[in-house]
PDB file of N, CA and C in Angstrom:
ATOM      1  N   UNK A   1     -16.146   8.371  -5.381  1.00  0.00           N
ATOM      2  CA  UNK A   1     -14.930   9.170  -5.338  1.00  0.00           C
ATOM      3  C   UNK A   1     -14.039   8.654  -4.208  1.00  0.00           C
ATOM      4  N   UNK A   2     -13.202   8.271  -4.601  1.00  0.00           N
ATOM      5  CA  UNK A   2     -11.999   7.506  -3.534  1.00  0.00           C
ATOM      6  C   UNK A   2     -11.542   8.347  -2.488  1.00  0.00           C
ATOM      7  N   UNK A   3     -11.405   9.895  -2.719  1.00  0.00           N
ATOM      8  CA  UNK A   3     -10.781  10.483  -1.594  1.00  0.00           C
ATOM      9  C   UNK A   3     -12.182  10.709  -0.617  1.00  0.00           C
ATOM     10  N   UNK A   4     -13.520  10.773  -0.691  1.00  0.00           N
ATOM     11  CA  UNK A   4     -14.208  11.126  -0.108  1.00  0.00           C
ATOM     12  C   UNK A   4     -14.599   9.406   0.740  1.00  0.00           C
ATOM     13  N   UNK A   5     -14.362   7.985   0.235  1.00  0.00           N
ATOM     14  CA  UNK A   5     -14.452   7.175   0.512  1.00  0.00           C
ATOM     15  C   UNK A   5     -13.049   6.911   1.716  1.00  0.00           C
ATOM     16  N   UNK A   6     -12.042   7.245   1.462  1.00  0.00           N
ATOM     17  CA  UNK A   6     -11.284   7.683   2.252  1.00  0.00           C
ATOM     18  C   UNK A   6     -11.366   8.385   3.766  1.00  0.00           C
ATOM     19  N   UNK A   7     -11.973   9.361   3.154  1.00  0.00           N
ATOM     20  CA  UNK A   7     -12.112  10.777   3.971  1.00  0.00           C
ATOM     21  C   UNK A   7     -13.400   9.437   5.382  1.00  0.00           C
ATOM     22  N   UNK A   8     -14.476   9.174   4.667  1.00  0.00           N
ATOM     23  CA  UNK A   8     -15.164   8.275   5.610  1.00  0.00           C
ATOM     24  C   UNK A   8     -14.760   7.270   6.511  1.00  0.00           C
ATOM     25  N   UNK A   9     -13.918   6.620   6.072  1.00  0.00           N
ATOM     26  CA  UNK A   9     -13.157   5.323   6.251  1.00  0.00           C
ATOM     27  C   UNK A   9     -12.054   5.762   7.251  1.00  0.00           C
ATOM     28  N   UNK A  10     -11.497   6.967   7.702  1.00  0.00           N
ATOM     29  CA  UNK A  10     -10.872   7.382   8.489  1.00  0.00           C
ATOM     30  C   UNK A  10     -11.432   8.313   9.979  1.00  0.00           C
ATOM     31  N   UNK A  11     -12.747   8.742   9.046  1.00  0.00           N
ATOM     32  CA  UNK A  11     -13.290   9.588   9.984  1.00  0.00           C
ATOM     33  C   UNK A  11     -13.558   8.266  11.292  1.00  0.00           C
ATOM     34  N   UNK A  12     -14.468   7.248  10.729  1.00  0.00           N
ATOM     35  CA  UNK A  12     -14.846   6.006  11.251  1.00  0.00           C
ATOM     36  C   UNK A  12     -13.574   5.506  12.396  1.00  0.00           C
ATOM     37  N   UNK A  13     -12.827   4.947  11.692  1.00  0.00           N
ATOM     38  CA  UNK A  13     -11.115   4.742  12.514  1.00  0.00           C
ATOM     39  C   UNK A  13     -10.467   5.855  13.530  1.00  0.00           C
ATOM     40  N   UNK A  14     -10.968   7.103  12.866  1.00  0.00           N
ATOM     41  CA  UNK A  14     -10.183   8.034  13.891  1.00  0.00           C
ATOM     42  C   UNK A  14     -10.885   8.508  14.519  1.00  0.00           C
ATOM     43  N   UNK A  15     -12.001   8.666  14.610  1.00  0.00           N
ATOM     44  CA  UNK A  15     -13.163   9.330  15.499  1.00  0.00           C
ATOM     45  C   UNK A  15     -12.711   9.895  15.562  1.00  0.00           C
ATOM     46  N   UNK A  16     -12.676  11.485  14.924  1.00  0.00           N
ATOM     47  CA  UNK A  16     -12.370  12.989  15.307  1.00  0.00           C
ATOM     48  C   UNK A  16     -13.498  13.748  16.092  1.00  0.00           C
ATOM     49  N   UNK A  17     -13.191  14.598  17.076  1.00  0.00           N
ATOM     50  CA  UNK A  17     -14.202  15.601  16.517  1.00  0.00           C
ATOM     51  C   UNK A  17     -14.265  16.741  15.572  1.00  0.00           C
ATOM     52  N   UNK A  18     -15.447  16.262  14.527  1.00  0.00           N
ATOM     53  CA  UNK A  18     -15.502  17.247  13.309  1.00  0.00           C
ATOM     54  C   UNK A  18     -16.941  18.533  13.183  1.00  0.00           C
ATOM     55  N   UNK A  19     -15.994  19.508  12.590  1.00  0.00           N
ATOM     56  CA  UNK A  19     -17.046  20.347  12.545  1.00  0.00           C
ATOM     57  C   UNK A  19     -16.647  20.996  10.878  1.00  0.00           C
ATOM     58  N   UNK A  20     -18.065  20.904   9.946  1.00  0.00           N
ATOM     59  CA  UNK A  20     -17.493  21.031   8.697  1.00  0.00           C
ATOM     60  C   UNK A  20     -18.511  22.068   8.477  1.00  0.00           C
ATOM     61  N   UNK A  21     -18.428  23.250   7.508  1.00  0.00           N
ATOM     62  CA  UNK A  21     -19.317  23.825   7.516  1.00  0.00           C
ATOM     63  C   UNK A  21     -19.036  24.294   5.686  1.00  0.00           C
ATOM     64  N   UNK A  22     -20.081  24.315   5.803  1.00  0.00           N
ATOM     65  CA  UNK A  22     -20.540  24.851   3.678  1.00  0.00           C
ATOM     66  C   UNK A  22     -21.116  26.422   3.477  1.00  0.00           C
ATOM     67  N   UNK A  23     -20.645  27.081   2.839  1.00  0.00           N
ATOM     68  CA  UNK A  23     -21.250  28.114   2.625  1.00  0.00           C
ATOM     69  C   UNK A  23     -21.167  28.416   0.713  1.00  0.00           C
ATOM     70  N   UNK A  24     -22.276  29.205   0.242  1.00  0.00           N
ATOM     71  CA  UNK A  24     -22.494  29.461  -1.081  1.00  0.00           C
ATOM     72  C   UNK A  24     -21.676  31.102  -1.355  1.00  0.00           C
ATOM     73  N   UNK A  25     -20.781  31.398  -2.039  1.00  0.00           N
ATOM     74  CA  UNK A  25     -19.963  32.841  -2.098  1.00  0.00           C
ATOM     75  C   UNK A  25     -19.262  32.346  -3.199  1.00  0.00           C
ATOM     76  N   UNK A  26     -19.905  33.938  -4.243  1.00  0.00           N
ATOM     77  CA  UNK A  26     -19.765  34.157  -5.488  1.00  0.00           C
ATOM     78  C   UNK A  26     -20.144  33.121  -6.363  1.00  0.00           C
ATOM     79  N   UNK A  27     -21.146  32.197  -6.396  1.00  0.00           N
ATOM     80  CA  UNK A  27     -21.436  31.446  -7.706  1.00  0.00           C
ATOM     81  C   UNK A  27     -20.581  30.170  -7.097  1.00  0.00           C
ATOM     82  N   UNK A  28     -19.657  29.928  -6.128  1.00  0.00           N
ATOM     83  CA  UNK A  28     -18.963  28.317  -5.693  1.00  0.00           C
ATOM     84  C   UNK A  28     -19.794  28.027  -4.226  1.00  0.00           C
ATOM     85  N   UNK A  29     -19.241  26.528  -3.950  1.00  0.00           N
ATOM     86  CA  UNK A  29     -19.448  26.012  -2.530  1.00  0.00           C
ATOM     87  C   UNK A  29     -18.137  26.256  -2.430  1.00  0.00           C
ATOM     88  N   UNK A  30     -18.079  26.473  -0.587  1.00  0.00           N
ATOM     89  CA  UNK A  30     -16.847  26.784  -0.168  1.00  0.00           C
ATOM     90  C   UNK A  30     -17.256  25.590   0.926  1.00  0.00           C
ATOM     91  N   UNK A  31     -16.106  24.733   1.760  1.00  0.00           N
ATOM     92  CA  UNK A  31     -16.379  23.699   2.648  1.00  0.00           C
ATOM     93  C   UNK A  31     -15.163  23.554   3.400  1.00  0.00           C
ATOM     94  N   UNK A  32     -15.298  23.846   4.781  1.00  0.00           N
ATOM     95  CA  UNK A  32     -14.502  23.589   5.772  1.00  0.00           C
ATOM     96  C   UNK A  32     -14.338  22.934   6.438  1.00  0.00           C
ATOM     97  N   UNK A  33     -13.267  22.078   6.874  1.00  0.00           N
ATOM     98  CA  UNK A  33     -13.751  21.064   7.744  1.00  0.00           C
ATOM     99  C   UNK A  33     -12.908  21.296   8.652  1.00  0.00           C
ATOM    100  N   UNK A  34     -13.041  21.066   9.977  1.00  0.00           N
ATOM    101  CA  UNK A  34     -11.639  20.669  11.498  1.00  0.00           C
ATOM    102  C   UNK A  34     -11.952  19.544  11.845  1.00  0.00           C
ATOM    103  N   UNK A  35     -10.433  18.764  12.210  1.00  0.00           N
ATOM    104  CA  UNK A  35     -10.914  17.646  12.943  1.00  0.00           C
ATOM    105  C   UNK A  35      -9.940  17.594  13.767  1.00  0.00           C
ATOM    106  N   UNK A  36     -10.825  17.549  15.311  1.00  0.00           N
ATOM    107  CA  UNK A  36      -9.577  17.900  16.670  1.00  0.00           C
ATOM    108  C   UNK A  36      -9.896  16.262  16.850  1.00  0.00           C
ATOM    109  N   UNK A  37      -8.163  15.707  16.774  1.00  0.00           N
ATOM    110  CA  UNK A  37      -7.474  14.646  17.011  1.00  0.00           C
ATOM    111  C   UNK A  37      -6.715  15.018  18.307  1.00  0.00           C
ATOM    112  N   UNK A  38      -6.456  14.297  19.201  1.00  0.00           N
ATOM    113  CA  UNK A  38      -5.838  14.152  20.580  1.00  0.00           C
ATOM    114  C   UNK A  38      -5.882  15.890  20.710  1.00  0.00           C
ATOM    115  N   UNK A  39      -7.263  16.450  21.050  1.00  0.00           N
ATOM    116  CA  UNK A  39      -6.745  18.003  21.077  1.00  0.00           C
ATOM    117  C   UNK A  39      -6.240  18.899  20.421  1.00  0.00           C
ATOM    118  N   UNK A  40      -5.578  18.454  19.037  1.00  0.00           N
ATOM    119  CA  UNK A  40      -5.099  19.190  17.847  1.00  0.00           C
ATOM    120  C   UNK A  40      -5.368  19.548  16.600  1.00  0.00           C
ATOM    121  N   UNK A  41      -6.228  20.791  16.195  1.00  0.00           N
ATOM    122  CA  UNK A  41      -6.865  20.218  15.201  1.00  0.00           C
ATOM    123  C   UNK A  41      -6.034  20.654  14.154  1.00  0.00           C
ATOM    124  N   UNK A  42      -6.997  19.952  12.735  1.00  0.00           N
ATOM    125  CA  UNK A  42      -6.403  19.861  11.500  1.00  0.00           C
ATOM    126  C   UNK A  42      -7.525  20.221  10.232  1.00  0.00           C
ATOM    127  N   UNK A  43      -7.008  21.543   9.689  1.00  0.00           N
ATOM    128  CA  UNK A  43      -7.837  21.972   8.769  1.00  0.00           C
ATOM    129  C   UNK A  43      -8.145  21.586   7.334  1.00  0.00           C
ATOM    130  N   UNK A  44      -8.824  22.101   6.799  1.00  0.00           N
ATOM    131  CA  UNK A  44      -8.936  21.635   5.289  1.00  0.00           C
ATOM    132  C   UNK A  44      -9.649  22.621   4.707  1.00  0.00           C
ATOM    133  N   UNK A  45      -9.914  23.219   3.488  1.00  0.00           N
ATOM    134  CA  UNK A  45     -10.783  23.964   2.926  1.00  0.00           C
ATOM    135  C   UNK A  45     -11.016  23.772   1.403  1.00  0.00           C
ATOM    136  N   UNK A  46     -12.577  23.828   0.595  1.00  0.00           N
ATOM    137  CA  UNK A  46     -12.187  23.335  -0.462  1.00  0.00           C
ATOM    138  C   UNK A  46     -13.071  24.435  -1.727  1.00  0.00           C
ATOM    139  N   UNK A  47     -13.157  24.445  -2.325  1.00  0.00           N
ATOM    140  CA  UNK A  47     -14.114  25.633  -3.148  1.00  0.00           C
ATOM    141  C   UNK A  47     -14.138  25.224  -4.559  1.00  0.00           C
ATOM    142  N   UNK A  48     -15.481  25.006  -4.934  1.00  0.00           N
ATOM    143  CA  UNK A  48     -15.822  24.452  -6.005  1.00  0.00           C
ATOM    144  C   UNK A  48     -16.888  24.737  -6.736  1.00  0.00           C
ATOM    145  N   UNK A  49     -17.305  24.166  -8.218  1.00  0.00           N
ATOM    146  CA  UNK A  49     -18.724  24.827  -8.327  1.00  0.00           C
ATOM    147  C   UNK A  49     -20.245  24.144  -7.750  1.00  0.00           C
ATOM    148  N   UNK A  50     -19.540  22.832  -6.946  1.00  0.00           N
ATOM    149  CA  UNK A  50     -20.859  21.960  -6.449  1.00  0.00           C
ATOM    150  C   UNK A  50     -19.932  21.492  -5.246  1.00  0.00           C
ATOM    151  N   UNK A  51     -20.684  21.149  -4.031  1.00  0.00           N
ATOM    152  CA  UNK A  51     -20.477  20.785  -3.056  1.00  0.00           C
ATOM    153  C   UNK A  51     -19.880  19.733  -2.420  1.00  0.00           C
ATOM    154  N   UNK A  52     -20.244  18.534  -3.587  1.00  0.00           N
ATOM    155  CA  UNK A  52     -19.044  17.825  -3.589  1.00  0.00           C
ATOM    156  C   UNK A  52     -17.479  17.920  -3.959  1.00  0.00           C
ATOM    157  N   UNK A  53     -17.471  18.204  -4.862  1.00  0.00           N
ATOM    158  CA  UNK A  53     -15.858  18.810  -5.494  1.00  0.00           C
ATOM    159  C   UNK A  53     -15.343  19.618  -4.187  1.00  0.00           C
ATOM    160  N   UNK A  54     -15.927  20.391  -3.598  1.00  0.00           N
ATOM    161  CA  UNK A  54     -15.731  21.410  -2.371  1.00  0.00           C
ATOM    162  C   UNK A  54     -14.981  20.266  -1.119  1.00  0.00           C
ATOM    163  N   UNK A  55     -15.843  19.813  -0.728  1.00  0.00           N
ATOM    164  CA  UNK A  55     -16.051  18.615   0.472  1.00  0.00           C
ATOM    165  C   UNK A  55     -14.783  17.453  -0.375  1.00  0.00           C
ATOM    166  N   UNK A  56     -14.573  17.164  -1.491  1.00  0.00           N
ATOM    167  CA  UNK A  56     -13.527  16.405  -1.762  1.00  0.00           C
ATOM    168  C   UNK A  56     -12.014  17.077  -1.749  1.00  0.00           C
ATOM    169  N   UNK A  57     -12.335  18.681  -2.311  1.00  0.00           N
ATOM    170  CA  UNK A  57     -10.824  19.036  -1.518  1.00  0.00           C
ATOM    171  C   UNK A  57     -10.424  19.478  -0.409  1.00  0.00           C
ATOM    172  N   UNK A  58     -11.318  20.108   0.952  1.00  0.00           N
ATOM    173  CA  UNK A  58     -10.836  20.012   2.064  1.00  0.00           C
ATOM    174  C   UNK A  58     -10.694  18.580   2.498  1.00  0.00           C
ATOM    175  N   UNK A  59     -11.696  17.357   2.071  1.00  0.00           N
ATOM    176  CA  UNK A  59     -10.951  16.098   2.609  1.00  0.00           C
ATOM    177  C   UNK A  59      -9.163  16.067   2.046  1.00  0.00           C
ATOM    178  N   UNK A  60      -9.162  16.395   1.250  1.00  0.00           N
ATOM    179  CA  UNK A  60      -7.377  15.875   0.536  1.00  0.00           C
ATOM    180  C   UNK A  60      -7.013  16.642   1.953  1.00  0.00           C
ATOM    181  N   UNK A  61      -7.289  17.836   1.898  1.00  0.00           N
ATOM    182  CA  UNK A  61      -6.243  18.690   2.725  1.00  0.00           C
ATOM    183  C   UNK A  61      -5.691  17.699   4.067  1.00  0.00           C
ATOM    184  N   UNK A  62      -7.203  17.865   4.603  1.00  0.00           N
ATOM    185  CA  UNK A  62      -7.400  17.303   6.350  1.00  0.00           C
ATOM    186  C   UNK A  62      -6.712  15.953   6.075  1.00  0.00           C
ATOM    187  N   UNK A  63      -6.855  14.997   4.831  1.00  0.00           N
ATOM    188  CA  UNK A  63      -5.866  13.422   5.143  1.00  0.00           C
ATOM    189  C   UNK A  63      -4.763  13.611   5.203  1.00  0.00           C
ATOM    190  N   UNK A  64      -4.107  14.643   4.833  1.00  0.00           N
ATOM    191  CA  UNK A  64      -2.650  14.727   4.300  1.00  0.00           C
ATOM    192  C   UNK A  64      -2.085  14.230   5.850  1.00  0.00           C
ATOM    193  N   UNK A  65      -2.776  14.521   6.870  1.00  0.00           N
ATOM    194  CA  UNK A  65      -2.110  14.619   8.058  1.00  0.00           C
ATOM    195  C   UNK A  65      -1.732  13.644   8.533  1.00  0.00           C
ATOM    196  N   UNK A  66      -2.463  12.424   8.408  1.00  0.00           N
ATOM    197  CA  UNK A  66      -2.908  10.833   8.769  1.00  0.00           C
ATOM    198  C   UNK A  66      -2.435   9.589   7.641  1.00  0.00           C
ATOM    199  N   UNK A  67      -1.631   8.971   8.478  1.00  0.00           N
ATOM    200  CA  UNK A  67      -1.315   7.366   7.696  1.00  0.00           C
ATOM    201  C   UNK A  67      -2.633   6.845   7.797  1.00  0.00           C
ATOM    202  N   UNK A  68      -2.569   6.309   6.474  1.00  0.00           N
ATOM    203  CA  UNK A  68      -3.552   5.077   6.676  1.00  0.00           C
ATOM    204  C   UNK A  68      -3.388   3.840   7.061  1.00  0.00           C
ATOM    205  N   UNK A  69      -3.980   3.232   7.908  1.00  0.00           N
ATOM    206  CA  UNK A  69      -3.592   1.994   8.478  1.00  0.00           C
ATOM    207  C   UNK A  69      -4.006   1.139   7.653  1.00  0.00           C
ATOM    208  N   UNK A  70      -3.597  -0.013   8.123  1.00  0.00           N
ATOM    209  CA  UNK A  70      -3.895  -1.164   7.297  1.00  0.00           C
ATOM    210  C   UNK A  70      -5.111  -1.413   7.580  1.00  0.00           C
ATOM    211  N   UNK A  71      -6.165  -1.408   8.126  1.00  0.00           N
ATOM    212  CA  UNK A  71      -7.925  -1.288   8.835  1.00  0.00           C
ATOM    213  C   UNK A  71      -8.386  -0.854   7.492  1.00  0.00           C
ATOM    214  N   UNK A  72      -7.639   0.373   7.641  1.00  0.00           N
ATOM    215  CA  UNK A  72      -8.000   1.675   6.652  1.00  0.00           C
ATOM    216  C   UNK A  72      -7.949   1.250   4.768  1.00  0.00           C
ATOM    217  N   UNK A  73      -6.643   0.567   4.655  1.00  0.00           N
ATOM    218  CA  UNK A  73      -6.420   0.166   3.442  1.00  0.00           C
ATOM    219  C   UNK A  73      -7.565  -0.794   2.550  1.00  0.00           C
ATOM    220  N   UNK A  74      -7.898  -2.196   4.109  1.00  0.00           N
ATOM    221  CA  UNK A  74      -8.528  -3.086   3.723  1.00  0.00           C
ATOM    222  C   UNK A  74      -9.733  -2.566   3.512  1.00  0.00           C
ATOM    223  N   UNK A  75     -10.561  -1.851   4.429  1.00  0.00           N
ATOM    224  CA  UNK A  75     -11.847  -0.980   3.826  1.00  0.00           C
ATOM    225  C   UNK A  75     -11.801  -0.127   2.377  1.00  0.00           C
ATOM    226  N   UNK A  76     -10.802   0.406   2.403  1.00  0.00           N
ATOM    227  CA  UNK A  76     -10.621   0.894   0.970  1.00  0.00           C
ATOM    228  C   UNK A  76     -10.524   0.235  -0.060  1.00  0.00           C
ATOM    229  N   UNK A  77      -9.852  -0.642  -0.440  1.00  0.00           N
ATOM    230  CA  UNK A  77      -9.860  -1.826  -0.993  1.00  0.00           C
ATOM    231  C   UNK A  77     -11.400  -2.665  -1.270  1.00  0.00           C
ATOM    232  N   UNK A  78     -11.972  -2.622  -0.091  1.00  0.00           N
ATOM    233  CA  UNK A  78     -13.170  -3.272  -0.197  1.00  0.00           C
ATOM    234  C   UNK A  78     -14.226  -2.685  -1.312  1.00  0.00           C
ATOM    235  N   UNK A  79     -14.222  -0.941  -0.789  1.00  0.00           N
ATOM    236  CA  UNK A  79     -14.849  -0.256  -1.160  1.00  0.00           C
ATOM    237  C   UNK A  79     -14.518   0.149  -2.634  1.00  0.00           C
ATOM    238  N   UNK A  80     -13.375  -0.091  -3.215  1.00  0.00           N
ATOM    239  CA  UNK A  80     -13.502   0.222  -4.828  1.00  0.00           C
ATOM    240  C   UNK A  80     -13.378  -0.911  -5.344  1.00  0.00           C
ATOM    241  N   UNK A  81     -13.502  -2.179  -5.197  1.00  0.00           N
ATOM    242  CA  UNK A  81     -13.932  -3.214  -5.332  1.00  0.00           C
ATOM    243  C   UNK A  81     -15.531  -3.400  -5.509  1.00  0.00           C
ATOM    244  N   UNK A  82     -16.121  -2.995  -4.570  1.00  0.00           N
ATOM    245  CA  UNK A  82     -17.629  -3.057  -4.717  1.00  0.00           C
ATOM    246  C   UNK A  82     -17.942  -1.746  -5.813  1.00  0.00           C
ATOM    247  N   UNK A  83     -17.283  -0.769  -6.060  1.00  0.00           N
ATOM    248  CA  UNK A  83     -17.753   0.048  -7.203  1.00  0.00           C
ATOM    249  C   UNK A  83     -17.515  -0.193  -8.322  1.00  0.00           C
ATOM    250  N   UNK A  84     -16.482  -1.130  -8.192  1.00  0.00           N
ATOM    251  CA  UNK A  84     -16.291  -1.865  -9.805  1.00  0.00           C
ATOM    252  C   UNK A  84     -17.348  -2.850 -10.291  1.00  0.00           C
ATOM    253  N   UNK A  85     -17.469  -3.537  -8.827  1.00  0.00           N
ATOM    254  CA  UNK A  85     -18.289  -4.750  -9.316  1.00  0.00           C
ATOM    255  C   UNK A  85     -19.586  -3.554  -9.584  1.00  0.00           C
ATOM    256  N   UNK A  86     -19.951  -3.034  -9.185  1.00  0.00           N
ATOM    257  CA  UNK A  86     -21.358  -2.158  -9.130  1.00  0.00           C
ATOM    258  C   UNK A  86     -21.588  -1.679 -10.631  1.00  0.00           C
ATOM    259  N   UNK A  87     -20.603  -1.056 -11.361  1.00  0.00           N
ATOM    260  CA  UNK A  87     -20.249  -0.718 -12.750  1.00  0.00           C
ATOM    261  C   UNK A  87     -19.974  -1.892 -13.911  1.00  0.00           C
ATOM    262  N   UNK A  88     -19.539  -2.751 -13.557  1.00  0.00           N
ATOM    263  CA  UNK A  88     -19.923  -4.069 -14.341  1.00  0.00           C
ATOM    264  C   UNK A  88     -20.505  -5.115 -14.281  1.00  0.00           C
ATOM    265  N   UNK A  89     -21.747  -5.066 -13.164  1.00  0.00           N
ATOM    266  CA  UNK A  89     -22.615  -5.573 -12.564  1.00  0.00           C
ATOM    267  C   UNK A  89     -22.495  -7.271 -12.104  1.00  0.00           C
ATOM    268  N   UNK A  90     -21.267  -7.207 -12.099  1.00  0.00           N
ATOM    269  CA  UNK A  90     -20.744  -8.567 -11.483  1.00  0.00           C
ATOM    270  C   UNK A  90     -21.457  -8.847 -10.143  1.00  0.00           C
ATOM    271  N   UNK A  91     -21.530 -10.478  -9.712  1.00  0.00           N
ATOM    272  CA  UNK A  91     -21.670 -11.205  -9.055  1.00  0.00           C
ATOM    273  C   UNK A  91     -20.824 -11.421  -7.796  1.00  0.00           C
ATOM    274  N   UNK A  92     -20.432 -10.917  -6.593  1.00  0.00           N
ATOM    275  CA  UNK A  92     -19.430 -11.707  -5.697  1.00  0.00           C
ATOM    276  C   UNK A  92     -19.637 -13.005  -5.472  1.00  0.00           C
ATOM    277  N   UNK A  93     -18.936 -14.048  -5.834  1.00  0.00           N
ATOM    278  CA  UNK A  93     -18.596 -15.471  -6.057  1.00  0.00           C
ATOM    279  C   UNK A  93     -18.154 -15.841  -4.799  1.00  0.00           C
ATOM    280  N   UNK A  94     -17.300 -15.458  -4.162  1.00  0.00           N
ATOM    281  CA  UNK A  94     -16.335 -15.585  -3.112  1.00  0.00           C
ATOM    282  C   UNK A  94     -15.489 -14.464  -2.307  1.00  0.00           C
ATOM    283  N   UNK A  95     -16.025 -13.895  -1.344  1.00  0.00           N
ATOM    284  CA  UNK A  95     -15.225 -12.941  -0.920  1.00  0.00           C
ATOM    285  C   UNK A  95     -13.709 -13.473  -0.162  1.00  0.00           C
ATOM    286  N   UNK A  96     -12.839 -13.831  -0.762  1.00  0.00           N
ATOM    287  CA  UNK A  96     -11.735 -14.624  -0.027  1.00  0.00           C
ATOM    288  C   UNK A  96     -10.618 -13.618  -0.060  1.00  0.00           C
ATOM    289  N   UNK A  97      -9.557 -14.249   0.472  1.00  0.00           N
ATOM    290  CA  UNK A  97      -7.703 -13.213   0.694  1.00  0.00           C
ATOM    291  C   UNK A  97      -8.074 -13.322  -0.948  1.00  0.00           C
ATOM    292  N   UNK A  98      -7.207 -11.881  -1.149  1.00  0.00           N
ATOM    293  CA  UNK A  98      -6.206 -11.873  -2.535  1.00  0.00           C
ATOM    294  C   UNK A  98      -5.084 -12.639  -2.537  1.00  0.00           C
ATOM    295  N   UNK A  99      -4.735 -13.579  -3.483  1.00  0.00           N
ATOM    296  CA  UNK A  99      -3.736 -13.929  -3.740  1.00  0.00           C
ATOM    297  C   UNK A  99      -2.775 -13.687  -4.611  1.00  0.00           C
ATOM    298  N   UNK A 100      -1.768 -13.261  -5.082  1.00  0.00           N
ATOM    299  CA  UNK A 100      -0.569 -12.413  -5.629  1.00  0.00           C
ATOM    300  C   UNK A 100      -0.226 -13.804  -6.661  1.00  0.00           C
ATOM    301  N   UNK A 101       0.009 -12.975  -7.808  1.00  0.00           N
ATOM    302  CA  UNK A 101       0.252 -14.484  -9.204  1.00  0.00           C
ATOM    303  C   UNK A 101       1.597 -14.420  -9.240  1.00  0.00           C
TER     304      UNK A 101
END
């Protein structure tokens, strides 16, 4: 899931401090996350019927706040690259620049 590959790939870059917490109410996961950046934090909340779906929409929330850098892009990039190859069980040949046709 790209936003949760995201959500990692920034946590990593931004070193927040995070405090996320899960709780089970009414039949969903509910998932909170803060992440105090220079002292300021930034919320997210997500509610779903499994814990991931939960944890993937307080990540949307909490990125909204943050550019992604280019660090950020190239890891991302990397990373749905390797899930493609993973799904069509390709070979990496050459990990080289992209080149534009």
């Amino acid at each position: 899931d790209n936003v949760l590959f995201l959500y990692s790939i920034q946590r990593q870059l931004l070193q927040p401090k995070v405090k996320e917490r899960t709780q089970l109410r009414a039949g969903q996961q509910h998932v909170e996350i803060v992440w105090h950046v220079d002292d300021k934090p930034y919320y997210g909340s997500g509610a779903a019927p499994n814990k991931r779906g939960a944890r993937r929409e307080a990540a949307q929330q909490v990125l909204r706040h943050f550019p992604v850098s280019d660090a950020g892009l190239d890891q991302m990039r990397k990373q749905v690259l390797n899930g493609l190859r993973m799904r069509l069980g390709a070979q990496v040949v050459e990990d080289g620049p992209v080149r534009a046709s």
